[in-house]
N, C-alpha and C. Protein backbone atom coordinates (compact mmCIF):
# COMPACT_ATOMS: atom_id res chain seq x y z
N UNK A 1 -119.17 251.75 -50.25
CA UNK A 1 -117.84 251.51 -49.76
C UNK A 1 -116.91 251.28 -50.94
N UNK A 2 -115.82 251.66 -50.79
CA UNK A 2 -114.81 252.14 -52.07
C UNK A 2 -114.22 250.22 -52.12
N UNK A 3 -114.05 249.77 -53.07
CA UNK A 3 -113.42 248.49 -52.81
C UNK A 3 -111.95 249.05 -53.48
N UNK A 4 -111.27 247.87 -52.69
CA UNK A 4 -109.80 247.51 -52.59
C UNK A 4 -109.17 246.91 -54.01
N UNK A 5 -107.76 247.28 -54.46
CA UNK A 5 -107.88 246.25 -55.23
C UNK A 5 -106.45 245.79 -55.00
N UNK A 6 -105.66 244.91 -55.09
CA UNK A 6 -104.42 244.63 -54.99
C UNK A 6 -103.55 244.67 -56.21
N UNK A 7 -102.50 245.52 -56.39
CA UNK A 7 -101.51 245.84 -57.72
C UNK A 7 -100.81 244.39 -57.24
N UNK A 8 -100.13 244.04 -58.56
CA UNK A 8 -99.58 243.04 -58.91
C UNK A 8 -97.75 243.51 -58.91
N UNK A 9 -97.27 242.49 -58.29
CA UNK A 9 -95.45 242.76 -58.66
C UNK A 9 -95.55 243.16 -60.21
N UNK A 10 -95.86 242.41 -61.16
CA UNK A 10 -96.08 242.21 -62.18
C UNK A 10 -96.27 243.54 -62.86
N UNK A 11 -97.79 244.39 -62.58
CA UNK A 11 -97.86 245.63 -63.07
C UNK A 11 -97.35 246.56 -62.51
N UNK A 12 -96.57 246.79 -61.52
CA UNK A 12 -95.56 247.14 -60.77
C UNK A 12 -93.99 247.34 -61.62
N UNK A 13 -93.85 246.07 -62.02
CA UNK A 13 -92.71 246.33 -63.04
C UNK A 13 -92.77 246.53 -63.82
N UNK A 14 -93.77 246.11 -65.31
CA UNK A 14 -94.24 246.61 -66.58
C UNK A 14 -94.09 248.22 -66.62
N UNK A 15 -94.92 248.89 -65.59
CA UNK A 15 -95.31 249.90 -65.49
C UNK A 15 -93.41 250.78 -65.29
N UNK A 16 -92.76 250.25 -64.55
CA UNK A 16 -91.09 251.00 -64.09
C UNK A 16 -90.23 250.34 -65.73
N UNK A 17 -90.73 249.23 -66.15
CA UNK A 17 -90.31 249.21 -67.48
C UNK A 17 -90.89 250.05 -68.83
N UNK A 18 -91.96 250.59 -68.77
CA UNK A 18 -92.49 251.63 -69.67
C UNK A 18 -91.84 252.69 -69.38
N UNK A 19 -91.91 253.61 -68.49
CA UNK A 19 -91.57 254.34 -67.85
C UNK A 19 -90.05 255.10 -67.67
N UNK A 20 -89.57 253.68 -67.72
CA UNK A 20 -87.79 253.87 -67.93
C UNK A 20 -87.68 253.85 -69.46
N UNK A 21 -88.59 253.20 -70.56
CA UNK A 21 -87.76 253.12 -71.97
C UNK A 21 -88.55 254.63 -72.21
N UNK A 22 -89.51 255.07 -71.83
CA UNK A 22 -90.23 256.43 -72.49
C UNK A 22 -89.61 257.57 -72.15
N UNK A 23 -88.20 257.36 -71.25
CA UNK A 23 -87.27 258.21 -71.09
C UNK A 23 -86.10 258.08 -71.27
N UNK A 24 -86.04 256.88 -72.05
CA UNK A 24 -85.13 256.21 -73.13
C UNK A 24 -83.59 256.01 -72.12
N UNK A 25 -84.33 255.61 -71.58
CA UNK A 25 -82.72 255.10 -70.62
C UNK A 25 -82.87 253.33 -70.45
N UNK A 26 -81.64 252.73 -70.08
CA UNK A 26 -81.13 251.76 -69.93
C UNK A 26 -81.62 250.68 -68.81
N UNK A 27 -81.52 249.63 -68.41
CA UNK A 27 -81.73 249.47 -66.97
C UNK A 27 -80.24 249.25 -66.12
N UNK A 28 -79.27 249.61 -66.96
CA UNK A 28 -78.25 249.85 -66.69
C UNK A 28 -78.44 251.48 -65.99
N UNK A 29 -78.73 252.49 -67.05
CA UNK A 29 -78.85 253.93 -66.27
C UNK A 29 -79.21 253.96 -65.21
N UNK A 30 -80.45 253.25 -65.38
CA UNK A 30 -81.44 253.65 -63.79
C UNK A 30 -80.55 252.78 -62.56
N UNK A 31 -79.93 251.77 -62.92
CA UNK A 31 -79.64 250.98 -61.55
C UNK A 31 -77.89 251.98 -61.07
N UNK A 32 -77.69 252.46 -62.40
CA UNK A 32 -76.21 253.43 -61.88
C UNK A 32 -77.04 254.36 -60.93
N UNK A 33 -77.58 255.44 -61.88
CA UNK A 33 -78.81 256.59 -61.43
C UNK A 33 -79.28 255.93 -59.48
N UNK A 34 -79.39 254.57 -59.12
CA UNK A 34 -80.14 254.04 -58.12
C UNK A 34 -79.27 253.67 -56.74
N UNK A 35 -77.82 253.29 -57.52
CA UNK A 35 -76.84 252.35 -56.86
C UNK A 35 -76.88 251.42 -56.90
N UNK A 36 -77.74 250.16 -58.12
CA UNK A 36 -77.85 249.31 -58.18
C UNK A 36 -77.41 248.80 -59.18
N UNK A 37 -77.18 246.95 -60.00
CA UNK A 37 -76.82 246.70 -60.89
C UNK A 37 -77.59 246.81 -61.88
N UNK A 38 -77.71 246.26 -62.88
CA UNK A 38 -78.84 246.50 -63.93
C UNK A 38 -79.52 244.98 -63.95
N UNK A 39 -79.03 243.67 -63.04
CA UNK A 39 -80.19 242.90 -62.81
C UNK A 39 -81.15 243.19 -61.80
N UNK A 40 -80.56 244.14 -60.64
CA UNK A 40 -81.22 244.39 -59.66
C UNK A 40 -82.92 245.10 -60.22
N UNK A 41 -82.53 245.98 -61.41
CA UNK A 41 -83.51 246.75 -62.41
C UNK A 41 -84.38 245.23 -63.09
N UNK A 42 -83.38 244.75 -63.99
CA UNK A 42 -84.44 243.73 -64.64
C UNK A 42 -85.00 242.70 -63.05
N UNK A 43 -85.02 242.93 -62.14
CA UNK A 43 -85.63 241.51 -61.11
C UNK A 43 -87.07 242.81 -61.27
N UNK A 44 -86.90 243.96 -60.55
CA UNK A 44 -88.13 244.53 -60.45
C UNK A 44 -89.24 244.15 -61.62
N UNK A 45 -88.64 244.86 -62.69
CA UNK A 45 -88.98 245.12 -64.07
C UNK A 45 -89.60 243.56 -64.50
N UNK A 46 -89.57 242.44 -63.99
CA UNK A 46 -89.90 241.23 -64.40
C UNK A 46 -91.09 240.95 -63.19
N UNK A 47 -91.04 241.45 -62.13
CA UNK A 47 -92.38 241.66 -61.28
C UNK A 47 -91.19 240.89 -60.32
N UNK A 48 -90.11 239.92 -60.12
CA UNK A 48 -89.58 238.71 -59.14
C UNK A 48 -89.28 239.18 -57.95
N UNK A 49 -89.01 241.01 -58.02
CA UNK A 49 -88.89 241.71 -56.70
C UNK A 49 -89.47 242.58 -57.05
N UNK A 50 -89.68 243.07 -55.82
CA UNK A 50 -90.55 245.12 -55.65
C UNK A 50 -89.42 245.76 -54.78
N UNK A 51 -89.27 247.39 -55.35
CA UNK A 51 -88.18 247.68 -54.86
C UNK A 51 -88.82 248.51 -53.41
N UNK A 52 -87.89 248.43 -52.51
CA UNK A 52 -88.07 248.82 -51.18
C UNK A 52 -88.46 250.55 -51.47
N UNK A 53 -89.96 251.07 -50.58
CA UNK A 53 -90.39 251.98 -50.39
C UNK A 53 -89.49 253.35 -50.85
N UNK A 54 -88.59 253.41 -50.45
CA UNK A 54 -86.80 253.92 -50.67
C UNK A 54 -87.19 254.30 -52.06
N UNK A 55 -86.28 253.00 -52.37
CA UNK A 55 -86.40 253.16 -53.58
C UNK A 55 -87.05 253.71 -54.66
N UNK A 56 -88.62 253.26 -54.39
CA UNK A 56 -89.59 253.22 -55.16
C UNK A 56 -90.15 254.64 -55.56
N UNK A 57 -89.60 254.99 -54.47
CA UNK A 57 -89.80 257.08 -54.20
C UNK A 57 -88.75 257.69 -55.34
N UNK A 58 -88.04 256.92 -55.33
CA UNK A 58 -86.51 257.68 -55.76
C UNK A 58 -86.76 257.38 -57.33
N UNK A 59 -86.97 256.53 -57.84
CA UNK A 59 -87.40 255.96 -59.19
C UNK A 59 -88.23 256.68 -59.62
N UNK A 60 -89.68 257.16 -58.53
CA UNK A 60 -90.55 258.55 -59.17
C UNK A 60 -89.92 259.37 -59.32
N UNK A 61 -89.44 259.86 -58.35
CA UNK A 61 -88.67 261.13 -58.47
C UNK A 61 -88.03 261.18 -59.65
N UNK A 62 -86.69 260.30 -60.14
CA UNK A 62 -86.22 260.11 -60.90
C UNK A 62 -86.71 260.70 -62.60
N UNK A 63 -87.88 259.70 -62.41
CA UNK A 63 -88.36 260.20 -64.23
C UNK A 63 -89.82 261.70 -63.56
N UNK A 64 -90.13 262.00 -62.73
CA UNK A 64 -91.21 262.81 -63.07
C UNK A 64 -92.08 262.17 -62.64
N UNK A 65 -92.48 261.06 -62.46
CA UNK A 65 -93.94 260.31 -62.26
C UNK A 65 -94.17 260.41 -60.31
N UNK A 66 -95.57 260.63 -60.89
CA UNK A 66 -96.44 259.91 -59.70
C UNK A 66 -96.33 258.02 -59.18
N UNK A 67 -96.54 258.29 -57.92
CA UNK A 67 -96.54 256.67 -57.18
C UNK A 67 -97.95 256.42 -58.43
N UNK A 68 -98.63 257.10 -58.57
CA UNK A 68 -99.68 255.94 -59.34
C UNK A 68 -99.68 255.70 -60.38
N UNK A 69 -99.00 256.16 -60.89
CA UNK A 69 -98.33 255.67 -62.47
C UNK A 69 -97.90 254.20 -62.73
N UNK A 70 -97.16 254.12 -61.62
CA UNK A 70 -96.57 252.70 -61.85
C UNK A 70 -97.80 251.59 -61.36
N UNK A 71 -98.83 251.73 -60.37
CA UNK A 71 -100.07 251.05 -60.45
C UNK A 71 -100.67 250.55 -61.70
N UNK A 72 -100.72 251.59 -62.17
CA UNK A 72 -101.59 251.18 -63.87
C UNK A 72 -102.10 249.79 -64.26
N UNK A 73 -102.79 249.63 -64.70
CA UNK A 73 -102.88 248.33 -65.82
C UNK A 73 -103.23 248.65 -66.57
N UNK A 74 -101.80 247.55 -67.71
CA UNK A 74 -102.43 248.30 -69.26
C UNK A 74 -103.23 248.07 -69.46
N UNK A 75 -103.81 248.63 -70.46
CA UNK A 75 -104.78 248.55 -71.37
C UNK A 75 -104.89 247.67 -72.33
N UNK A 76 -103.26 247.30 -72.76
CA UNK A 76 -102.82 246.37 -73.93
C UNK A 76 -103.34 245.14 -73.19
């Protein structure tokens, strides 16, 4: 049986904060790019919120990535 594992807010945002500087944009860009402010970006990006399903699609879309990209845990 495959076990479960639960992603973290935490690597959730690390992962939309890599992601956004490796395409060298702002969290200002992405929250214009989103309709949002650029704390709305740093709350994700700090794990304190997860952005609504919506969103979270639109942010892949955005840079190229897969939903499981942002799953990850680093390695670091």
């Amino acid at each position: 049986m495959e076990e479960k594992r639960k992603v973290s807010a935490q690597v959730i945002g690390a992962n939309i904060r890599r992601i956004r500087l490796e395409h060298g944009e702002t969290q200002q860009q992405l929250g214009e790019h989103l309709g949002y402010g650029p704390t709305t970006i740093a709350n994700y990006e700090s794990g304190y919120r997860l952005p609504d399903l919506e969103t979270f699609f639109e942010i892949a879309l955005h840079y190229g990535a897969a939903l499981e990209d942002f799953m990850k845990e680093s390695d670091a």
